[in-house]
Protein backbone atom coordinates (compact mmCIF):
# COMPACT_ATOMS: atom_id res chain seq x y z
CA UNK A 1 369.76 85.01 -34.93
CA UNK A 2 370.62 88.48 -33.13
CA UNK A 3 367.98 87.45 -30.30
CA UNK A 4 370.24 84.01 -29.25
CA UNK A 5 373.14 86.29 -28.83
CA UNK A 6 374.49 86.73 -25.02
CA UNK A 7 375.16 90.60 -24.20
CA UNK A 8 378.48 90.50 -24.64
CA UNK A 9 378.45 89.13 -27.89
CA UNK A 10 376.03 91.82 -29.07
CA UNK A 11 378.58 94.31 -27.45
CA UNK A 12 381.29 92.79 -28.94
CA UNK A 13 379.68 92.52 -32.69
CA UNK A 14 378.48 96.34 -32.10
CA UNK A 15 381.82 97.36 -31.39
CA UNK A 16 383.29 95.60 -34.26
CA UNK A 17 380.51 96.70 -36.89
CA UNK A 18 381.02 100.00 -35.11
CA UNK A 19 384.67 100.26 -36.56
CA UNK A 20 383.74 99.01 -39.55
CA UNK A 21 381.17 101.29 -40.48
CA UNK A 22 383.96 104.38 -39.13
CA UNK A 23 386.12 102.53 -41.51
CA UNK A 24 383.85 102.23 -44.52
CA UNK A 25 382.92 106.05 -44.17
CA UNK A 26 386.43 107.54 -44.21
CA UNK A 27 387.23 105.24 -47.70
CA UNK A 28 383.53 106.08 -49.28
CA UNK A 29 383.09 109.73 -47.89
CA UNK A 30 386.70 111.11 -48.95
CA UNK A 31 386.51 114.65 -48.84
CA UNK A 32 385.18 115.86 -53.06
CA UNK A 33 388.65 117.05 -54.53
CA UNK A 34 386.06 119.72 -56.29
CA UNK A 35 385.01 121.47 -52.57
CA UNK A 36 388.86 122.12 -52.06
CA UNK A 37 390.86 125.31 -53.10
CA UNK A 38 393.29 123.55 -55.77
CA UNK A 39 390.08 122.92 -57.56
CA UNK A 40 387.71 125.30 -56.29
CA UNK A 41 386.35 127.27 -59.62
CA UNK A 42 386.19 130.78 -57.16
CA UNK A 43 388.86 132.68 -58.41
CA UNK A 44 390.54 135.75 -56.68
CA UNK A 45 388.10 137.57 -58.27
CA UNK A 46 385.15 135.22 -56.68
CA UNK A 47 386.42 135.58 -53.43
CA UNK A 48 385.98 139.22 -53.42
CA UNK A 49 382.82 138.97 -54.54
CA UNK A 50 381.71 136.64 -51.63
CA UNK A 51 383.36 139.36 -49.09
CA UNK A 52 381.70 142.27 -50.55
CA UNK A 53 378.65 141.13 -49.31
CA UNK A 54 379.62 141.92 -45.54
CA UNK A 55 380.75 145.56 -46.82
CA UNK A 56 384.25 144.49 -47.54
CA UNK A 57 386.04 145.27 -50.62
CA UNK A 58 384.48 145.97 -53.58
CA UNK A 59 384.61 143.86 -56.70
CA UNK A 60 387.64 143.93 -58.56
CA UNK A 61 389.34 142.08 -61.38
CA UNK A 62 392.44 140.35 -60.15
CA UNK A 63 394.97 138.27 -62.29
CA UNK A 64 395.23 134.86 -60.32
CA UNK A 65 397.12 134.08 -57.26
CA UNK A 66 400.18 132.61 -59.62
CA UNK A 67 400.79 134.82 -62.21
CA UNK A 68 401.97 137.86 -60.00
CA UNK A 69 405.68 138.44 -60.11
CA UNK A 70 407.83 137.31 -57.27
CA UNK A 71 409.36 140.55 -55.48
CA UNK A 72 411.42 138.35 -52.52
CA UNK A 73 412.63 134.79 -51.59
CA UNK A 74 413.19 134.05 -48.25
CA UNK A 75 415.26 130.91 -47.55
CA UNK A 76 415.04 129.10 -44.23
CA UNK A 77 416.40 125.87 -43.11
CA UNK A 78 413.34 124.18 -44.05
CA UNK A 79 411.47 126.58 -46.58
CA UNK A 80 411.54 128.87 -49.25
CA UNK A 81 408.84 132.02 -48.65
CA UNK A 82 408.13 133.80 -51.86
CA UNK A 83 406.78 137.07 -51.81
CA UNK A 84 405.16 138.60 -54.98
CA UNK A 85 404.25 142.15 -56.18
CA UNK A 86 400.79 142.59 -54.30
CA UNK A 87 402.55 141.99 -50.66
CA UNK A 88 401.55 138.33 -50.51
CA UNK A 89 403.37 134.93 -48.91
CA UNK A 90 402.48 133.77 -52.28
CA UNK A 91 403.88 130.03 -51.99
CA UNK A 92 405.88 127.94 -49.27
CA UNK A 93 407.70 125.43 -50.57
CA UNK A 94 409.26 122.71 -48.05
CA UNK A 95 412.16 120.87 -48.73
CA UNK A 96 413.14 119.12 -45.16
CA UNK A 97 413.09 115.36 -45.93
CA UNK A 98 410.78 114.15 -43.71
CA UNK A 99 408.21 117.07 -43.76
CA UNK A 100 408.14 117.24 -47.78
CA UNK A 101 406.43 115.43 -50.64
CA UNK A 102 407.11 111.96 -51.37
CA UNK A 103 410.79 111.07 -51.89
CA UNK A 104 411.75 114.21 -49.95
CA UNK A 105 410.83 116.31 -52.49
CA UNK A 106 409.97 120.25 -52.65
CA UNK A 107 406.33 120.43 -51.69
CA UNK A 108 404.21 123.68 -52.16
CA UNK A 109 401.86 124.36 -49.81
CA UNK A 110 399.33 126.57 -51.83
CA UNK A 111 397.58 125.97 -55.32
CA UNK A 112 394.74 127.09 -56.97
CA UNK A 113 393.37 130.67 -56.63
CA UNK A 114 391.95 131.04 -53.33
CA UNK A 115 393.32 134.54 -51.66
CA UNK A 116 397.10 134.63 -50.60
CA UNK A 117 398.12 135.27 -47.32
CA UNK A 118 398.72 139.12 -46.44
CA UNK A 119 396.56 140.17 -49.07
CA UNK A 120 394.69 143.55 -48.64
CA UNK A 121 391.76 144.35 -50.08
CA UNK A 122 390.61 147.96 -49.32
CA UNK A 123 386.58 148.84 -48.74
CA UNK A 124 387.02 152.38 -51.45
CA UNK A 125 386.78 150.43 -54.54
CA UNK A 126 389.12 152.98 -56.34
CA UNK A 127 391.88 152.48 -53.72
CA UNK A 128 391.44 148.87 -54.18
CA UNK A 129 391.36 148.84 -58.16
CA UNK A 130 394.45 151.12 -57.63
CA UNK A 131 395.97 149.00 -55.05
CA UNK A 132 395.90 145.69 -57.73
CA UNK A 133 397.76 147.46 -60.03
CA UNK A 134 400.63 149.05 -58.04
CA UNK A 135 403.44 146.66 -57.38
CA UNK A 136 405.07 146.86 -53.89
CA UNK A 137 408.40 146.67 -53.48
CA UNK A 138 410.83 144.80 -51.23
CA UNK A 139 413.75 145.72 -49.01
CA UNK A 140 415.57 142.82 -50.19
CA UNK A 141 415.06 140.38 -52.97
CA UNK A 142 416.96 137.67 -51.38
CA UNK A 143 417.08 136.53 -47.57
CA UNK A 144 419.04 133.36 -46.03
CA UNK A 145 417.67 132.87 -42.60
CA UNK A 146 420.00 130.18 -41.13
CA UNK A 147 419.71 127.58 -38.57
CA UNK A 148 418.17 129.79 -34.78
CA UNK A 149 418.33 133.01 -36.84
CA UNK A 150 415.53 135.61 -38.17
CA UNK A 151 415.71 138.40 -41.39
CA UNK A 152 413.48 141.07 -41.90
CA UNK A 153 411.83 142.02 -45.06
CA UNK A 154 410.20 145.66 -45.26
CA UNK A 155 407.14 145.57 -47.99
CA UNK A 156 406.05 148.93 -49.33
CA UNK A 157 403.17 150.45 -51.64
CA UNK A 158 402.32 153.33 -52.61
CA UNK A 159 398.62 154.41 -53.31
CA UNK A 160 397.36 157.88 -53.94
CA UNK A 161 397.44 159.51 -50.42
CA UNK A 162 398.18 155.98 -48.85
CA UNK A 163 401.06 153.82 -48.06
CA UNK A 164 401.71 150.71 -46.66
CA UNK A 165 404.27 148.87 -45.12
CA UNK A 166 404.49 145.98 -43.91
CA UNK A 167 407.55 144.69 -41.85
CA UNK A 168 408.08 140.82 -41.44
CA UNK A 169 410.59 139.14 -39.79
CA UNK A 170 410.77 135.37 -40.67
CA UNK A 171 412.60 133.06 -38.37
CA UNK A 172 413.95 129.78 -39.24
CA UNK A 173 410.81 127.78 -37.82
CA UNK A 174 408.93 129.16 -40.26
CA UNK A 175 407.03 131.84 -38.09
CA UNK A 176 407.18 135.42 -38.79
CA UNK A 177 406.26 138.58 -37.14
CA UNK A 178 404.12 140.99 -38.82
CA UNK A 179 404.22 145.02 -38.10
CA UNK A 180 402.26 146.85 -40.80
CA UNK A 181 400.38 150.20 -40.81
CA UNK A 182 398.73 152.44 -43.12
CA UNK A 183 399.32 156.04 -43.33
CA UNK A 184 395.63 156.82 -43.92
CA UNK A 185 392.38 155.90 -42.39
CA UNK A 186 391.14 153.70 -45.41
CA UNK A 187 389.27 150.57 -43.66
CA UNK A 188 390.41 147.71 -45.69
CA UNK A 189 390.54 143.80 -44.68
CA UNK A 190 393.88 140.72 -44.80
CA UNK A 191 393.18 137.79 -45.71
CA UNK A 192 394.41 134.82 -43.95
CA UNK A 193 394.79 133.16 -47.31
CA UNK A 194 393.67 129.29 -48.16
CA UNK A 195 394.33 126.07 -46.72
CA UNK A 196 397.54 124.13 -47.08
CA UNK A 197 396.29 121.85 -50.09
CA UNK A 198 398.16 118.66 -50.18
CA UNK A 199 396.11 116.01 -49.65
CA UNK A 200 392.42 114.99 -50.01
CA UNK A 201 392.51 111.86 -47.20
CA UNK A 202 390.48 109.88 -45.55
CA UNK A 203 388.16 111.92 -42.62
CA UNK A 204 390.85 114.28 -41.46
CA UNK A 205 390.05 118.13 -41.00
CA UNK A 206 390.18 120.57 -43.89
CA UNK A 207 389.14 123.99 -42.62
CA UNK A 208 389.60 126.83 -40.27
CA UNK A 209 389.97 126.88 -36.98
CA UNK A 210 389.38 129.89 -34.66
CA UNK A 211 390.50 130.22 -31.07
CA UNK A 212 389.67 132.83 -28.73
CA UNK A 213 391.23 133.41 -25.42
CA UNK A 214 388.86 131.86 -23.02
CA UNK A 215 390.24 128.66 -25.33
CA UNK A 216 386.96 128.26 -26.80
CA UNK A 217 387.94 126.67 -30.37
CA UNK A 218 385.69 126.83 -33.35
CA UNK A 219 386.69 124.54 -36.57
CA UNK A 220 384.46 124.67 -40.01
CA UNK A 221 385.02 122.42 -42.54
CA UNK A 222 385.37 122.82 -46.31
CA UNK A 223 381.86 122.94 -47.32
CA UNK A 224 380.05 124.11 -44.39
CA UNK A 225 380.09 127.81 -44.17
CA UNK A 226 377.24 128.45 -45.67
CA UNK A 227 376.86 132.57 -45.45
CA UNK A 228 379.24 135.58 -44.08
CA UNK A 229 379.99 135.59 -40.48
CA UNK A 230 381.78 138.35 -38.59
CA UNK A 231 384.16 137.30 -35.05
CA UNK A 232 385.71 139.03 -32.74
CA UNK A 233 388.02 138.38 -29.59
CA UNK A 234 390.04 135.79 -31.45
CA UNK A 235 393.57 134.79 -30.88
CA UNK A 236 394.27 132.00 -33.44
CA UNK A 237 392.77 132.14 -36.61
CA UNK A 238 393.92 129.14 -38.73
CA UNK A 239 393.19 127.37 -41.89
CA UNK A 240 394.65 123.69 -42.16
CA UNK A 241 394.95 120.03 -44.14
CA UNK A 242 395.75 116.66 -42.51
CA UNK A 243 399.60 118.10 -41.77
CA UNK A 244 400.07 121.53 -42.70
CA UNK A 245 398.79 124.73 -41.36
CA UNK A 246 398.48 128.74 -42.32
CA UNK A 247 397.87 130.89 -39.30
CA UNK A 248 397.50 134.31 -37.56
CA UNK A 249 398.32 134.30 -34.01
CA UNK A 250 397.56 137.40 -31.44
CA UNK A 251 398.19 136.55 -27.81
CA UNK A 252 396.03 139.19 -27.11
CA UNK A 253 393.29 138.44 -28.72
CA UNK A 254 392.25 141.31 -31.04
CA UNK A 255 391.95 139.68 -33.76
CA UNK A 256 388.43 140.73 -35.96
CA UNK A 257 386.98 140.31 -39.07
CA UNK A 258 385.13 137.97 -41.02
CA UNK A 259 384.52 134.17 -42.25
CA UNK A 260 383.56 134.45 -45.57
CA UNK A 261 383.30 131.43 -48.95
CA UNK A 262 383.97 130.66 -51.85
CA UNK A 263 381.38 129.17 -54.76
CA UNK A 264 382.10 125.78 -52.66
CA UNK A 265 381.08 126.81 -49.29
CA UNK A 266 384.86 126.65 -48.34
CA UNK A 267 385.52 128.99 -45.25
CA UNK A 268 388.08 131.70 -45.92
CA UNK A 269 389.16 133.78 -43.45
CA UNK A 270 389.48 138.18 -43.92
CA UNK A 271 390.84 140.07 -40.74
CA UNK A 272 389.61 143.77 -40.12
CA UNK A 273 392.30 145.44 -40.89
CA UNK A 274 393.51 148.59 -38.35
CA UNK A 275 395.88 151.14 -39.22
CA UNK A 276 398.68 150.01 -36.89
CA UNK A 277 398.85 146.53 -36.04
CA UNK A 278 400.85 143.30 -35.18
CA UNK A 279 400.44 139.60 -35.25
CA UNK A 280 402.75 136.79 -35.49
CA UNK A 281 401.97 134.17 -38.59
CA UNK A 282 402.79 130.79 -39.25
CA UNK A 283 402.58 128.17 -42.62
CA UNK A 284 404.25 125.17 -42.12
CA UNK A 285 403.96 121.70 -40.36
CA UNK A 286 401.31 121.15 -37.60
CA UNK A 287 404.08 119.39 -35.08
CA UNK A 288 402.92 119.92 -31.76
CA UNK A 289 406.71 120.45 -30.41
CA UNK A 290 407.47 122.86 -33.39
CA UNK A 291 403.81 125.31 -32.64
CA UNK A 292 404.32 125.14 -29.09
CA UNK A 293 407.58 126.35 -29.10
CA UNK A 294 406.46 129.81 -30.97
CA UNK A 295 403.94 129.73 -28.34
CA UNK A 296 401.70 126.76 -26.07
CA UNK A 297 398.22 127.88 -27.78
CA UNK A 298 399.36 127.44 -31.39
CA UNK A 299 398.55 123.65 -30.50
CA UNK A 300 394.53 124.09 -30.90
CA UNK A 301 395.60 124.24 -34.77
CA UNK A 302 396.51 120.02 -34.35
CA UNK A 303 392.69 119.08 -34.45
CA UNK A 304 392.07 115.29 -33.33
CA UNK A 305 388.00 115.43 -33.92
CA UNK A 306 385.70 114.48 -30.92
CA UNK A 307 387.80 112.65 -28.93
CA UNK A 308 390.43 115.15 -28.50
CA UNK A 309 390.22 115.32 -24.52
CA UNK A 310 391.60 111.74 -24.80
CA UNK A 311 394.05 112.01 -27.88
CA UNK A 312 395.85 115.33 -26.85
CA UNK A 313 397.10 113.46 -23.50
CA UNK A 314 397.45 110.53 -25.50
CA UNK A 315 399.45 111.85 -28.14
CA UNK A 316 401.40 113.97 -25.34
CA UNK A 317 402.28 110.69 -23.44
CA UNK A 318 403.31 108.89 -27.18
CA UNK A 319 405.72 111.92 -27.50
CA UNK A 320 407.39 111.38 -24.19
CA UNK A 321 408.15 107.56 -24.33
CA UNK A 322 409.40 108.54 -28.12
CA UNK A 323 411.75 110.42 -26.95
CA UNK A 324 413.48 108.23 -24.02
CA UNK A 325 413.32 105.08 -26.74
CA UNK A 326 414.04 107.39 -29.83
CA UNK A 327 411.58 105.46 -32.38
CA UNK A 328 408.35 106.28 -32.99
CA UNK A 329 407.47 103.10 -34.11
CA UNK A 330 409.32 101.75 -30.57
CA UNK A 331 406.93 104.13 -28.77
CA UNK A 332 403.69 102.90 -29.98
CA UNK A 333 404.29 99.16 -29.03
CA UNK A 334 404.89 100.35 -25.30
CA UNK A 335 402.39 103.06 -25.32
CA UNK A 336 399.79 100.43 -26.33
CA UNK A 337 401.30 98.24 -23.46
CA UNK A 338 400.38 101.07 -21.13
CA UNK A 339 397.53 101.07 -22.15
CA UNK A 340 396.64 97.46 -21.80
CA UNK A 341 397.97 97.36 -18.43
CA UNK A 342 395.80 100.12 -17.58
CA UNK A 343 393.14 98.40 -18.69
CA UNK A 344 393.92 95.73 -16.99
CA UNK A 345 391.79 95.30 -13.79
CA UNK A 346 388.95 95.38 -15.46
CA UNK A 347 389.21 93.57 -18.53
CA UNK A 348 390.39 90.98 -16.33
CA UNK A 349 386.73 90.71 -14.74
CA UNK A 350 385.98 90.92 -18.13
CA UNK A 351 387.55 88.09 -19.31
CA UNK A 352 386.75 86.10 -16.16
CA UNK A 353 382.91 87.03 -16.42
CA UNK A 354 382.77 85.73 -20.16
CA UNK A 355 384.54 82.17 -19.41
CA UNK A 356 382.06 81.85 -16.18
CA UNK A 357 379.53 82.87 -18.96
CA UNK A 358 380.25 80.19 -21.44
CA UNK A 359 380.19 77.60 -18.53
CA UNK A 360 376.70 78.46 -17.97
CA UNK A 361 375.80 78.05 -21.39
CA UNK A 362 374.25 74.57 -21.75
CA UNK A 363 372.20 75.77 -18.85
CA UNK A 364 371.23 78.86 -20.43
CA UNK A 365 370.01 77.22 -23.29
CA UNK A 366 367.83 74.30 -21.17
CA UNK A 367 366.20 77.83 -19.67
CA UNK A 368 365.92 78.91 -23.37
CA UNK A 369 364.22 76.42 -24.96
CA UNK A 370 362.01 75.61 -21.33
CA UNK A 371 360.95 79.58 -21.51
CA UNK A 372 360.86 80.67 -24.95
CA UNK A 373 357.02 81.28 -25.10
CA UNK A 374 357.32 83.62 -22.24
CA UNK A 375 360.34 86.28 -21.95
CA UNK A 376 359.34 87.32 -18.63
CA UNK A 377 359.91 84.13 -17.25
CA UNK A 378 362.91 83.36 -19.23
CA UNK A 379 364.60 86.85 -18.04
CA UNK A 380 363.73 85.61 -14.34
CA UNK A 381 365.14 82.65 -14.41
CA UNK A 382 368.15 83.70 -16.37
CA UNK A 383 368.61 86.17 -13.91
CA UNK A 384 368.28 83.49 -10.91
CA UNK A 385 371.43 81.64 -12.66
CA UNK A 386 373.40 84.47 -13.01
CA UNK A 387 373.11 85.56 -8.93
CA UNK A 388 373.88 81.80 -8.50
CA UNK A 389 376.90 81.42 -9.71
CA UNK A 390 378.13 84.99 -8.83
CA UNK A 391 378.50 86.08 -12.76
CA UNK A 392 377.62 89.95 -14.07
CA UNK A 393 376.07 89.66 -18.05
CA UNK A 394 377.98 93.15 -17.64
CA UNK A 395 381.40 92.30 -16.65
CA UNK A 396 382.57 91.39 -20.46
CA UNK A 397 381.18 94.43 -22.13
CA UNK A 398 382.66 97.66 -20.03
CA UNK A 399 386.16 96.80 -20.68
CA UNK A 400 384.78 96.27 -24.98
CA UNK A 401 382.99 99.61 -24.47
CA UNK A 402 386.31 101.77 -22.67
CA UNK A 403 388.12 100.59 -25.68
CA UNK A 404 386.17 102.42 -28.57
CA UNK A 405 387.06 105.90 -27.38
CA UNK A 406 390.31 105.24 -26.85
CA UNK A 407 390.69 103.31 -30.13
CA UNK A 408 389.12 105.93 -31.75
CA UNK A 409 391.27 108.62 -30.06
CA UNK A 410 394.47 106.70 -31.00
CA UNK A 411 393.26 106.36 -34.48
CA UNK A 412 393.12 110.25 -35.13
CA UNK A 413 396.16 110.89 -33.50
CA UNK A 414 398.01 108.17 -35.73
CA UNK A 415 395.98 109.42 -38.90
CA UNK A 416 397.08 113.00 -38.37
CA UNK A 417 400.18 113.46 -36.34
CA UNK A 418 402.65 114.71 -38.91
CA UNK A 419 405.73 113.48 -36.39
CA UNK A 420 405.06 109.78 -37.78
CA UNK A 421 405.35 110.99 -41.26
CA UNK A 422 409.15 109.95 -42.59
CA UNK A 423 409.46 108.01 -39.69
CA UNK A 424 411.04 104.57 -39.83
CA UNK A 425 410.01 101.38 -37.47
CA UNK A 426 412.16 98.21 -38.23
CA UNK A 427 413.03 96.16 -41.29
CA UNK A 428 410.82 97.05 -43.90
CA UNK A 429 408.74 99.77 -42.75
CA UNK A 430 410.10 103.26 -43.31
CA UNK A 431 407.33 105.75 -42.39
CA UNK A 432 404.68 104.96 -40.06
CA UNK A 433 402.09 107.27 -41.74
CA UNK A 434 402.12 105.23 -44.77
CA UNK A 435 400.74 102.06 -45.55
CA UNK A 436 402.62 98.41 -45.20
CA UNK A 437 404.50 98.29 -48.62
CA UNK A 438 403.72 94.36 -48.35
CA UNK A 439 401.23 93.93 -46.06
CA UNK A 440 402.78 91.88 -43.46
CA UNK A 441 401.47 94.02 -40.37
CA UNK A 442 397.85 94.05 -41.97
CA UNK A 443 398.18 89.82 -42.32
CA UNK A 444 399.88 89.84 -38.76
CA UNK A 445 397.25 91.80 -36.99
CA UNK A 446 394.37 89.73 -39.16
CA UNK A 447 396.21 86.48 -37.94
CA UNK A 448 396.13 87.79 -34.07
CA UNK A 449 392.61 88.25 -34.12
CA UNK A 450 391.56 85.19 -35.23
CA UNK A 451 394.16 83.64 -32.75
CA UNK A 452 392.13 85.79 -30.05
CA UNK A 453 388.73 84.51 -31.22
CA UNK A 454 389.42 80.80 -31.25
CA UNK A 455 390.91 81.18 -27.60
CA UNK A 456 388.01 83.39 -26.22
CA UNK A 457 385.48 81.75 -24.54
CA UNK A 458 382.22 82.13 -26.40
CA UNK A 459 378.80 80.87 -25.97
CA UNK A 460 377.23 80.10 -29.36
CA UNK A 461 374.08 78.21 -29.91
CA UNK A 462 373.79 79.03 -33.65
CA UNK A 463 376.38 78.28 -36.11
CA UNK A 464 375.71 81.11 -38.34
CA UNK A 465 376.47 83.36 -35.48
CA UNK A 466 379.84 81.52 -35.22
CA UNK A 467 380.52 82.29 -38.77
CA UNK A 468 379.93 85.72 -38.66
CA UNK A 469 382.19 86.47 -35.79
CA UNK A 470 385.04 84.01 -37.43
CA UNK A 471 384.92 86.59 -41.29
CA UNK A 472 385.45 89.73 -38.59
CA UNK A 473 389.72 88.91 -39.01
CA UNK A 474 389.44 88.45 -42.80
CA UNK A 475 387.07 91.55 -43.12
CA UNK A 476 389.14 93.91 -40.52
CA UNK A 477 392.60 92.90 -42.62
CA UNK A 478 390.99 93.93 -46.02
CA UNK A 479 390.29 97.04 -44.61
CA UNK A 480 393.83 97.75 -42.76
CA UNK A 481 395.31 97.21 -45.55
CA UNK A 482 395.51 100.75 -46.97
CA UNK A 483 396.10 101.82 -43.12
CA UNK A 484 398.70 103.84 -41.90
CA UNK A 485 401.36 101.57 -40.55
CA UNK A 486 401.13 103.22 -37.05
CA UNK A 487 397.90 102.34 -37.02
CA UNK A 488 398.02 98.55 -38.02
CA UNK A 489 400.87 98.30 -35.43
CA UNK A 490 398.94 99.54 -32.47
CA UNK A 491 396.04 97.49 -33.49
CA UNK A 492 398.71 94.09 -34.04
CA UNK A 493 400.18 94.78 -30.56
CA UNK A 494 397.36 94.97 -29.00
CA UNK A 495 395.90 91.67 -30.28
CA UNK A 496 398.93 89.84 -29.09
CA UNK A 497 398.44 91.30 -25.45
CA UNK A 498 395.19 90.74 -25.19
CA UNK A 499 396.24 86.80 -26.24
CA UNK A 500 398.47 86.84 -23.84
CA UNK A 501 396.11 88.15 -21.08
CA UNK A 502 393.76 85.57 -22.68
CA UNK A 503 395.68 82.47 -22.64
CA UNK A 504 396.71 83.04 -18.63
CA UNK A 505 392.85 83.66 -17.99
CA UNK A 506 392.38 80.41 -19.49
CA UNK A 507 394.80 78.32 -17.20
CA UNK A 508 393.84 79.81 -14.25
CA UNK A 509 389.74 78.99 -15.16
CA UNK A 510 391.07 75.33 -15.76
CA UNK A 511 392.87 75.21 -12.64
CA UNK A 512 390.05 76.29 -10.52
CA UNK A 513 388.14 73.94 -12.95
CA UNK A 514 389.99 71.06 -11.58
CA UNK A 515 390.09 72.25 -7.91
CA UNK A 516 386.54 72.19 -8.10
CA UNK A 517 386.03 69.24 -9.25
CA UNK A 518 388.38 67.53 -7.45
């Protein structure tokens, strides 16, 4: 059956299979709830086992992440920092509306027992037996960081013949600057702490991310790092879900140390610790606006896979047009409308090239059935018709083929831009990150596509080809379904230009038609 197709029906059924298959993959090949740190059966203890391998801190026993007594709250307007006895951002809990747990409600960013950020572990495994069982001790118990303010916390410990401190002013954006030093030369490492662990979804990035500053950025997924690596030179050291992000930041660039794991291959991230030294940290939301305010480069953290050279623009230029129409939902209709008119010049040849195409047809298939016995000959003559009538077999597949990046790009920026979380579109769809509550975008867009088949020219010999290409609406609704709503919406919108751009091809073929004939 394949071999009766024309080219740009095997384009157009390899771009469509294509999507399904990146479809079927993100629903079958959900990232294992057991590889992630709420589940992960390292414990604290674990963890320093991995490190020790790389000369880091020797083995100690260490009560889980949770059970250490909180030392400090720190309130901001959208979070509540606690700090516990060994020096630790223990847990971030959010409570903004929008950014928060379902319903607006509180939303911890941590769980499990991977490492804590702030956590030291010292190489001298007395100092670092000694320093698990000495409590540090706050400043102040309770800070209130309002709205454009900051509040500092100073963290101290005693050891024997060692103290730290560590000074950390929080800000109400949820970054904080770090100034800490040691009073002795002890080498000892931080951790960055684990992930955010919110979600297990479908194909998003759970890992670190490391950025140096020639802007080279590295990203390992949970899983993947397989033994201890050392790094150097790095500005941005992150570790991330599908919305949330923990992170060191160094403008700089001195930030060293090492990417250890945990019993699941997870990445975790220990910086070489120095006996004076400063970074600025952030745990919160990865909103582009939000990150690049602290500073531009905290962006690399919002990771859109491999076609980020076309989502970051993308996304950038979404952003924009959200703001002068205030709706996200608003701004993807005419950002997909910009995007169809760019597209415009040539999926007009496009469309042209396929009706031409499906004139030819009954003379495509005399040459077919004349030539069948010898494919040299048929391609010949085939190609004779073509030059005839002034068609390209091309024309109808670039503009299909342009499409899949961009799709592709505009999917991961929908999947994992945290801005469309909480947000509302019209009627009966109140956050664009979510699915339809009742399906009517996923039955819309289904409808539109099948509305765009029946009116695009096609040149089928076979009627099981037909038939296959006629299921592609049912099968792509089925599987939009569970889509975000963003995502469905784009996808709807475009269908209903390109059946517009369809239906005026159309006259104008069947006027020429006539003057032609005529």
């Amino acid at each position: 059956m394949l071999d009766k197709l024309t080219m740009q029906q095997r384009v157009l059924l390899a771009t469509f299979l294509s999507i399904i298959v990146f479809i079927v993959y993100d629903f079958i090949f959900l990232p294992d709830r057991a590889t992630t740190p709420s589940s992960s059966v390292a414990s604290t203890e674990q963890s320093q086992h991995s490190v020790s391998r790389e000369s880091a801190p020797a083995s100690v026993a260490a009560a889980p992440a949770n059970t250490r007594p909180v030392i400090a709250k720190i309130a901001t307007p959208e979070a509540v920092f606690e700090i516990d006895s060994l020096g630790r951002i223990a847990q971030v809990t959010l409570h903004n509306s929008k950014l928060a747990g379902a319903g607006g409600s509180a939303l911890p960013l941590f769980k499990g027992d991977a490492p804590r950020p702030l956590e030291i572990r010292f190489i001298d495994p007395i100092l670092n037996e000694e320093a698990y069982k000495v409590a540090y001790k706050a400043s102040t118990s309770q800070l209130v960081v309002g709205p454009g303010g900051s509040g500092e916390v100073v963290l101290t410990q005693d050891l024997n013949g060692t103290t730290i401190t560590k000074r950390l002013t929080f800000y109400a954006d949820g970054h904080y600057d770090l100034k800490m030093s040691v009073s002795s030369a002890e080498r000892y490492y931080m951790a960055l702490g684990g992930r955010p662990d919110v979600l297990a979804d479908a194909l998003t990035f759970h890992g670190i991310v490391l950025a140096n500053t020639d802007d080279k950025v590295t990203m390992i997924d949970d899983g993947d790092q397989k033994s201890d690596e050392p790094f150097a030179g790095m500005r941005l050291l992150g570790a991330s879900d599908r919305y949330y992000a923990n992170l060191f930041f160094n403008k700089e660039g001195g930030l060293k140390g090492l990417v250890s794991r945990d019993t699941n291959d997870n990445p975790l991230i220990y910086l070489d610790g120095l006996k004076e030294m400063a970074f600025i940290g952030y745990i919160g939301p990865k909103e582009v606006a939000r990150v690049a305010a602290i500073d531009p480069k905290l962006t690399d953290i919002v990771e859109y896979g491999f076609f980020t050279f076309i989502a970051k623009p993308i996304f950038a230029g979404l952003a924009w047009i959200e703001r002068e129409v205030g709706n996200w939902g608003w701004a993807i209709v005419v950002m997909t409308i910009i995007i169809r008119l760019v597209l415009f010049p040539l999926t007009y040849r496009g469309m042209v090239s396929m009706s031409k195409i499906k004139e030819l047809a009954p003379k495509l298939q005399e040459i077919r059935e004349k030539y069948k016995g010898d494919p040299q000959k048929l391609n010949i003559h085939v190609m004779e018709l073509y030059q005839k009538h002034k068609v390209n077999p091309l024309g109808g597949c670039l503009p299909i083929l342009l499409q899949i990046p961009i799709f592709f790009a505009i999917y991961r920026v929908l999947l994992n831009a945290i801005e469309l979380k909480g947000a509302p579109w019209i009627f009966w769809i109140d956050d664009l990150s979510a699915m339809d509550p009742y399906f009517i975008l996923p039955i819309l867009m289904g409808l539109t596509m099948y509305i765009q088949q029946k009116i695009t020219p096609t040149s089928f010999t076979d009627p099981m080809q037909e038939k296959v290409f006629m299921w592609l609406p049912v099968i792509f609704t089925f599987f939009f379904v569970t889509f975000p709503a963003g995502l469905t919406l784009y996808w709807f919108v475009n269908n209903l230009f390109s059946i517009v751009q369809q239906y005026g091809i159309n006259k104008m073929m069947e006027r020429q038609k006539k003057r032609s004939g005529a």
